[in-house]
N, C-alpha and C. Protein backbone atom coordinates (compact mmCIF):
# COMPACT_ATOMS: atom_id res chain seq x y z
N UNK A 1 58.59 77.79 99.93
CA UNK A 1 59.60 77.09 99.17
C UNK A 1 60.25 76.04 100.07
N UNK A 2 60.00 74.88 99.51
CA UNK A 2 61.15 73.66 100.31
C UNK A 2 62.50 73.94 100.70
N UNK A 3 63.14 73.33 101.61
CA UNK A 3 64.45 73.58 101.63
C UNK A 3 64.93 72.07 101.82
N UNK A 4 65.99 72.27 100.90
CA UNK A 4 66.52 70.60 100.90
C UNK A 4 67.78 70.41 101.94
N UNK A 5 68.08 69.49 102.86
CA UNK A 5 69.66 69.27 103.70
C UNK A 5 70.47 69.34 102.88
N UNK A 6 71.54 69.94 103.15
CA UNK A 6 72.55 69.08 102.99
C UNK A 6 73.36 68.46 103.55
N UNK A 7 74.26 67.39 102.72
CA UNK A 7 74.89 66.56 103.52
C UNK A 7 76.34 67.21 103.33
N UNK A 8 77.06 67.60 104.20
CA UNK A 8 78.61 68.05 104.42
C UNK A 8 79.66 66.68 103.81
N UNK A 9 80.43 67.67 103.10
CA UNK A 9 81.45 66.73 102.35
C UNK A 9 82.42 65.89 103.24
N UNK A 10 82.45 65.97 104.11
CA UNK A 10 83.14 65.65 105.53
C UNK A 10 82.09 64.74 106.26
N UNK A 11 80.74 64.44 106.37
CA UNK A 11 79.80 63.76 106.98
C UNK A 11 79.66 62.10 105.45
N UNK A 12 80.00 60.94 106.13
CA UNK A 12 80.45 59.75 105.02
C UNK A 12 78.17 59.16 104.98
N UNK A 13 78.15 58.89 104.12
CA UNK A 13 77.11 58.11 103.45
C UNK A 13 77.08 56.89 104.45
N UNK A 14 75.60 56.71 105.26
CA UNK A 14 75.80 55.42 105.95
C UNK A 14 76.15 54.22 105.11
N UNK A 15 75.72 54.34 103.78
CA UNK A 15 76.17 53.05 103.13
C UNK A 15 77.80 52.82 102.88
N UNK A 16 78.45 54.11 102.81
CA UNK A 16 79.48 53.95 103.10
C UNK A 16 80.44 54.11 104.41
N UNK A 17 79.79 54.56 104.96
CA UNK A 17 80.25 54.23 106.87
C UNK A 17 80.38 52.80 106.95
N UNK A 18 79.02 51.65 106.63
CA UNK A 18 78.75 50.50 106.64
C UNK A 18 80.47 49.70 105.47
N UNK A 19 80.26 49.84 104.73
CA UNK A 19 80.87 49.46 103.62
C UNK A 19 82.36 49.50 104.30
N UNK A 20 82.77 50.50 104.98
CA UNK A 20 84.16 50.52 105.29
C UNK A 20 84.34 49.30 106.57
N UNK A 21 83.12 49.39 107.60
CA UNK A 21 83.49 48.59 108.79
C UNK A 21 83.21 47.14 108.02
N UNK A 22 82.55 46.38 107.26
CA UNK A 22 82.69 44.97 106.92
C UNK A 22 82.85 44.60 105.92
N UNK A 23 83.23 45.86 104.62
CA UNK A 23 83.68 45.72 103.11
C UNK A 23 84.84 44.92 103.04
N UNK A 24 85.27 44.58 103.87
CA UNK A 24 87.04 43.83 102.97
C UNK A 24 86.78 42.50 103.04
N UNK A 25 86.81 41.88 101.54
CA UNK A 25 86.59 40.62 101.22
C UNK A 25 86.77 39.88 102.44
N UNK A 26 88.25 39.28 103.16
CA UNK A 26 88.41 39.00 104.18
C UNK A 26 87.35 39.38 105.46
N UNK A 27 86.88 40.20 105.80
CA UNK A 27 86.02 40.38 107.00
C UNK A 27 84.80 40.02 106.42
N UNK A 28 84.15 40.01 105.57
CA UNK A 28 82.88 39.26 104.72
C UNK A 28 83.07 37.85 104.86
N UNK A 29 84.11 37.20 104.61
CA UNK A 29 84.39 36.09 104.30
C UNK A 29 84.01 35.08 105.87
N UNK A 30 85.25 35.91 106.69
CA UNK A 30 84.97 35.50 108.29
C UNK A 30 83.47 35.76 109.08
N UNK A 31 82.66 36.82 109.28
CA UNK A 31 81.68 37.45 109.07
C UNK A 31 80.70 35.92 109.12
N UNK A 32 80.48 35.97 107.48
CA UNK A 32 79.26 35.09 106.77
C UNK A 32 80.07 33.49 107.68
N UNK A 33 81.36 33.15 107.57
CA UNK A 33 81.47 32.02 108.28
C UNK A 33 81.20 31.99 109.61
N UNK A 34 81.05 32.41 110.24
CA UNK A 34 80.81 32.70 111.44
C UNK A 34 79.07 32.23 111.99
N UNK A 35 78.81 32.59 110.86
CA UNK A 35 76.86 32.37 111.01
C UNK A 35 76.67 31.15 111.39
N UNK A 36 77.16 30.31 111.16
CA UNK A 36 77.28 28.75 111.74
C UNK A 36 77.58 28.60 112.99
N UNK A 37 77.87 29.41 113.59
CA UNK A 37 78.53 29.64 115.21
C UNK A 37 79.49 29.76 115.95
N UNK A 38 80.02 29.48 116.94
CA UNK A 38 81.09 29.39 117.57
C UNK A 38 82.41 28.56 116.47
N UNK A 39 83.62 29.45 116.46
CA UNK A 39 84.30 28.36 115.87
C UNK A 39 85.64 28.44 116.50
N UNK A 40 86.57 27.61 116.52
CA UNK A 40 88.07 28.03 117.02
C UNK A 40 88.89 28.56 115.48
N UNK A 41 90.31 29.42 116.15
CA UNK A 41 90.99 29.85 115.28
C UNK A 41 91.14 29.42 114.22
N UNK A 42 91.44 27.54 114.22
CA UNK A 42 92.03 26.96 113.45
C UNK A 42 90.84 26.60 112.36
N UNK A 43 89.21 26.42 113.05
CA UNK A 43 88.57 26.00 112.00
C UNK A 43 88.14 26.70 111.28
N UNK A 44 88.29 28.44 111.53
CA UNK A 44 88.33 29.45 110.71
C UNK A 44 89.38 29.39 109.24
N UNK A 45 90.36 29.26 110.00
CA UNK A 45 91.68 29.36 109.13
C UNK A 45 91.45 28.22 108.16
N UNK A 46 91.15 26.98 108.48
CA UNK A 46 90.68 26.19 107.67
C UNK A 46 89.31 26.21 106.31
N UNK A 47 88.37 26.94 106.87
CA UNK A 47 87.12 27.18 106.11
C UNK A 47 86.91 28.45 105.48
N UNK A 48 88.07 29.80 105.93
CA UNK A 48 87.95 30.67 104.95
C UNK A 48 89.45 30.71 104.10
N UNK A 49 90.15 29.95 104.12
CA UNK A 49 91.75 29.71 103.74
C UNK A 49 92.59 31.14 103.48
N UNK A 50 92.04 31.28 105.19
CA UNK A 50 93.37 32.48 105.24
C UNK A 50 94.59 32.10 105.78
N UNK A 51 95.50 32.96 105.72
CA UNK A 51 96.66 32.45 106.61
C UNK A 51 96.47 33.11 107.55
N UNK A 52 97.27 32.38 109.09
CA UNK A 52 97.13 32.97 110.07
C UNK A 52 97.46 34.73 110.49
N UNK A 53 98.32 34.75 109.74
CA UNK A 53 98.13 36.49 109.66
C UNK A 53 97.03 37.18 109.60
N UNK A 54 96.96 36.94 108.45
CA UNK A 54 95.47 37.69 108.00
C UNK A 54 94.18 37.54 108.75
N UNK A 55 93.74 36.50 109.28
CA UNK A 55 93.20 35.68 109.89
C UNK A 55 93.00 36.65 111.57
N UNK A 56 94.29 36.63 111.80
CA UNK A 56 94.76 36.97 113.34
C UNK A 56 94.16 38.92 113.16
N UNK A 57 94.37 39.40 112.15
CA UNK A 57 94.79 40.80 111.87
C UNK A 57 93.23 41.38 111.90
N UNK A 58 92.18 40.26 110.59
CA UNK A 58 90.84 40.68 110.39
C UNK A 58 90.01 40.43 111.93
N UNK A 59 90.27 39.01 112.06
CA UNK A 59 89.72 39.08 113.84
C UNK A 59 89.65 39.79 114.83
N UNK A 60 90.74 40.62 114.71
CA UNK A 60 91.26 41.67 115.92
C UNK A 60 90.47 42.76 115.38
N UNK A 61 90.59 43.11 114.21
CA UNK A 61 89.69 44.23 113.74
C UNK A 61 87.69 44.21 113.63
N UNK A 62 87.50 42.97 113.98
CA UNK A 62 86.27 42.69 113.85
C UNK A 62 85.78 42.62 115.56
N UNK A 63 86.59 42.35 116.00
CA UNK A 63 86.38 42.40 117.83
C UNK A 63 86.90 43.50 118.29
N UNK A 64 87.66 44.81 117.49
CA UNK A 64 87.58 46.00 118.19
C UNK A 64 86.17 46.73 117.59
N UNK A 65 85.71 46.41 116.36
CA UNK A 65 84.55 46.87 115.85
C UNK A 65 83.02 46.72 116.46
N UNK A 66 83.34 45.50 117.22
CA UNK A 66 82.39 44.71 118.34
C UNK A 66 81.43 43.98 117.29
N UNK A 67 81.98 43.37 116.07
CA UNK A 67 81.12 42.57 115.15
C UNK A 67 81.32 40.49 115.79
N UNK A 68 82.39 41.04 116.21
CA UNK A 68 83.13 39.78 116.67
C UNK A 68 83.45 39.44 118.68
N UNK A 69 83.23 38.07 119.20
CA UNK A 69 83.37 37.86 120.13
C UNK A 69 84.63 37.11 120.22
N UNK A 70 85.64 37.10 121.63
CA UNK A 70 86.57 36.01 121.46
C UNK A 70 86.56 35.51 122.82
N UNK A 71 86.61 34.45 123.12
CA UNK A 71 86.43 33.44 124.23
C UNK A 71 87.64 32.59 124.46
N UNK A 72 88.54 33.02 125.70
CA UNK A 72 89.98 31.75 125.74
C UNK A 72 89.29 31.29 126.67
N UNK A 73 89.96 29.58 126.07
CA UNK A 73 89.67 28.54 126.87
C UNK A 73 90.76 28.14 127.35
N UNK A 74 91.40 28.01 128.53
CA UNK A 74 92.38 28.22 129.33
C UNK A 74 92.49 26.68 130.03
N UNK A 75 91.95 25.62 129.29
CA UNK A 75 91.96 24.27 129.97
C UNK A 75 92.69 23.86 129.01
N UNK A 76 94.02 22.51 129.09
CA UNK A 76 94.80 21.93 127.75
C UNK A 76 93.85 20.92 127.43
N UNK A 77 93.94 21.19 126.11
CA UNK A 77 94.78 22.19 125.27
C UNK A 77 94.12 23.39 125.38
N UNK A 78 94.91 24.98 125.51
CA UNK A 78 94.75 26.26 124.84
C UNK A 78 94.10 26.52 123.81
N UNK A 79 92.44 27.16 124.02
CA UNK A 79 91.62 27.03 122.89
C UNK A 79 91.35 28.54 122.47
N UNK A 80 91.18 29.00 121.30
CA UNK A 80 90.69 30.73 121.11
C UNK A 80 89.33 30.22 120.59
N UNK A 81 88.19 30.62 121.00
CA UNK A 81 86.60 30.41 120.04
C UNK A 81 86.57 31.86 119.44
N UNK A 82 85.69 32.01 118.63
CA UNK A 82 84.86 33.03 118.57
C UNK A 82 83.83 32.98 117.92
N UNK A 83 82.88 34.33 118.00
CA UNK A 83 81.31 34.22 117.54
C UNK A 83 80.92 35.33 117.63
N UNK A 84 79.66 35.48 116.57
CA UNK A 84 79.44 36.27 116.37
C UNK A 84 78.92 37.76 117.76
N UNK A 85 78.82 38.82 117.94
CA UNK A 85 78.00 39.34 118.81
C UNK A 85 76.69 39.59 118.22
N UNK A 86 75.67 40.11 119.15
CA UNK A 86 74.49 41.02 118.34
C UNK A 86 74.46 41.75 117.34
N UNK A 87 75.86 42.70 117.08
CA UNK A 87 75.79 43.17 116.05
C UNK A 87 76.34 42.36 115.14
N UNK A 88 77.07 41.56 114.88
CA UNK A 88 77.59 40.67 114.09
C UNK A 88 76.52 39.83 113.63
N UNK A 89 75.57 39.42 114.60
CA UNK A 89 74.13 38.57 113.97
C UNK A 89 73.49 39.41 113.06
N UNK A 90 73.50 40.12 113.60
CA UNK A 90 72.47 41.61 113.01
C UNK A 90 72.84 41.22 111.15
N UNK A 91 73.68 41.32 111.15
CA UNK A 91 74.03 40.79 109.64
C UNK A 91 73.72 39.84 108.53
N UNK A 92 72.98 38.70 109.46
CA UNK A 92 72.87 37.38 109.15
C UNK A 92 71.46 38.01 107.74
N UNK A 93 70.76 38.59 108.09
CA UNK A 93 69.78 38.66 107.39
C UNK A 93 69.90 39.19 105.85
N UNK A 94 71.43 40.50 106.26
CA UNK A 94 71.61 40.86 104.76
C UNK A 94 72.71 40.11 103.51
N UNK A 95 73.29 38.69 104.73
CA UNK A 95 74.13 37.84 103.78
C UNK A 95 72.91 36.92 103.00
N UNK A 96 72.01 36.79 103.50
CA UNK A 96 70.77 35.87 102.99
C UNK A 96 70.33 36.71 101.97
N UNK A 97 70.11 38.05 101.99
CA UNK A 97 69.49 38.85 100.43
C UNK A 97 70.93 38.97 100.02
N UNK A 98 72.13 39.00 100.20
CA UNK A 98 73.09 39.37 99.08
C UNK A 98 73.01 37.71 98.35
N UNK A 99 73.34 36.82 99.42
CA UNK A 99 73.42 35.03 98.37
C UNK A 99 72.16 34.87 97.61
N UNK A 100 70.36 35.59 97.88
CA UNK A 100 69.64 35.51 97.11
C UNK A 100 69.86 36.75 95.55
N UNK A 101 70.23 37.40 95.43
CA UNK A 101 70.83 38.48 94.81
C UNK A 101 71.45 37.75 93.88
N UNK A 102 72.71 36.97 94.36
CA UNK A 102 73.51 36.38 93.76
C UNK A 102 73.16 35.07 92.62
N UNK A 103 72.06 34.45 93.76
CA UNK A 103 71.60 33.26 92.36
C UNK A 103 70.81 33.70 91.67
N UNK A 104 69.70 35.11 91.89
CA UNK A 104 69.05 35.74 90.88
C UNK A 104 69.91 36.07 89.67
N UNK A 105 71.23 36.95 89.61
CA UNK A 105 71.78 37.56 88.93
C UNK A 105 72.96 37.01 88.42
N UNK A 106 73.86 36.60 89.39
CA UNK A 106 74.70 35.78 88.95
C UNK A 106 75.18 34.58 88.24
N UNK A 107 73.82 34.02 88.75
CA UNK A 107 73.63 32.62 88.07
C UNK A 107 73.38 33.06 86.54
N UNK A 108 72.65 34.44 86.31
CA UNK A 108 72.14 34.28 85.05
C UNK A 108 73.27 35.14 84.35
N UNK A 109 74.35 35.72 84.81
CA UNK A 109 75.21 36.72 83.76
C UNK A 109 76.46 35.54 83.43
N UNK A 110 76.30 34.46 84.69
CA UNK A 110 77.15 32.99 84.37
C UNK A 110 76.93 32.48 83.22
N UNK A 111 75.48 32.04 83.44
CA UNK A 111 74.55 31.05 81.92
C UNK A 111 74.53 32.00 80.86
N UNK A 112 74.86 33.25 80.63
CA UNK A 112 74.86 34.26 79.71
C UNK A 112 76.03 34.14 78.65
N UNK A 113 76.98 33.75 79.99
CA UNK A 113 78.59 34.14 79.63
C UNK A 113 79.03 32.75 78.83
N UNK A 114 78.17 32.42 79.51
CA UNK A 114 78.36 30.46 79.13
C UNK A 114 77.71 30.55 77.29
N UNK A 115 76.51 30.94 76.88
CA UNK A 115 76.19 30.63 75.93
C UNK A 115 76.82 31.75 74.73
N UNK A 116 77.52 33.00 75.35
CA UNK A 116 78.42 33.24 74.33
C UNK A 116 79.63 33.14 74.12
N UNK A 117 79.71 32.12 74.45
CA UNK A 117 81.34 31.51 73.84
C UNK A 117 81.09 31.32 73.03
């Protein structure tokens, strides 16, 4: 007779282990901008239109997670970069199947929504 595992109610679903460290809209947002490369604080703050709070708060949480790098540049002007790490690249591949996902499906529940008005 087979015997099946189980999984302990206390042991989390890697998809949801995953889901908690880069699920919040905000850390997706910074994350996927990031794939472009190195950027400073400000051109973050600019291209995902957070405010610097939020901004300052998700960063810190993405560089204790080690998804995120931060680099001071200590010549004037006072520069903060950051970029992605290895594991933060590591990612690049599944924002490319979620945006293909998206024009498969999305595009079409859009043009759906569109023709029943």
């Amino acid at each position: 007779m087979a015997t099946h595992s189980t999984v302990e109610a206390t042991d989390p679903c890697p998809v949801v282990e995953s889901i908690e460290q880069i699920g919040s809209p905000w850390r997706l947002v910074i994350l996927h901008d990031l794939q472009e490369g190195e950027k400073r604080f400000n051109e973050l703050k600019r291209s995902t239109d957070a405010n610097s709070r939020t901004l300052s708060r998700v960063l810190d949480d993405l560089q204790e997670t080690g998804f995120v790098d931060r680099r001071l540049e200590e010549d004037a002007p006072v520069a903060t970069y950051y970029s992605l790490t290895a594991k933060g690249q590591s990612l690049c591949p599944v924002f490319d199947e979620i945006e293909s996902w998206a024009d498969d499906w999305l595009a079409e529940e859009t043009a759906e929504a569109a023709t029943s008005d």
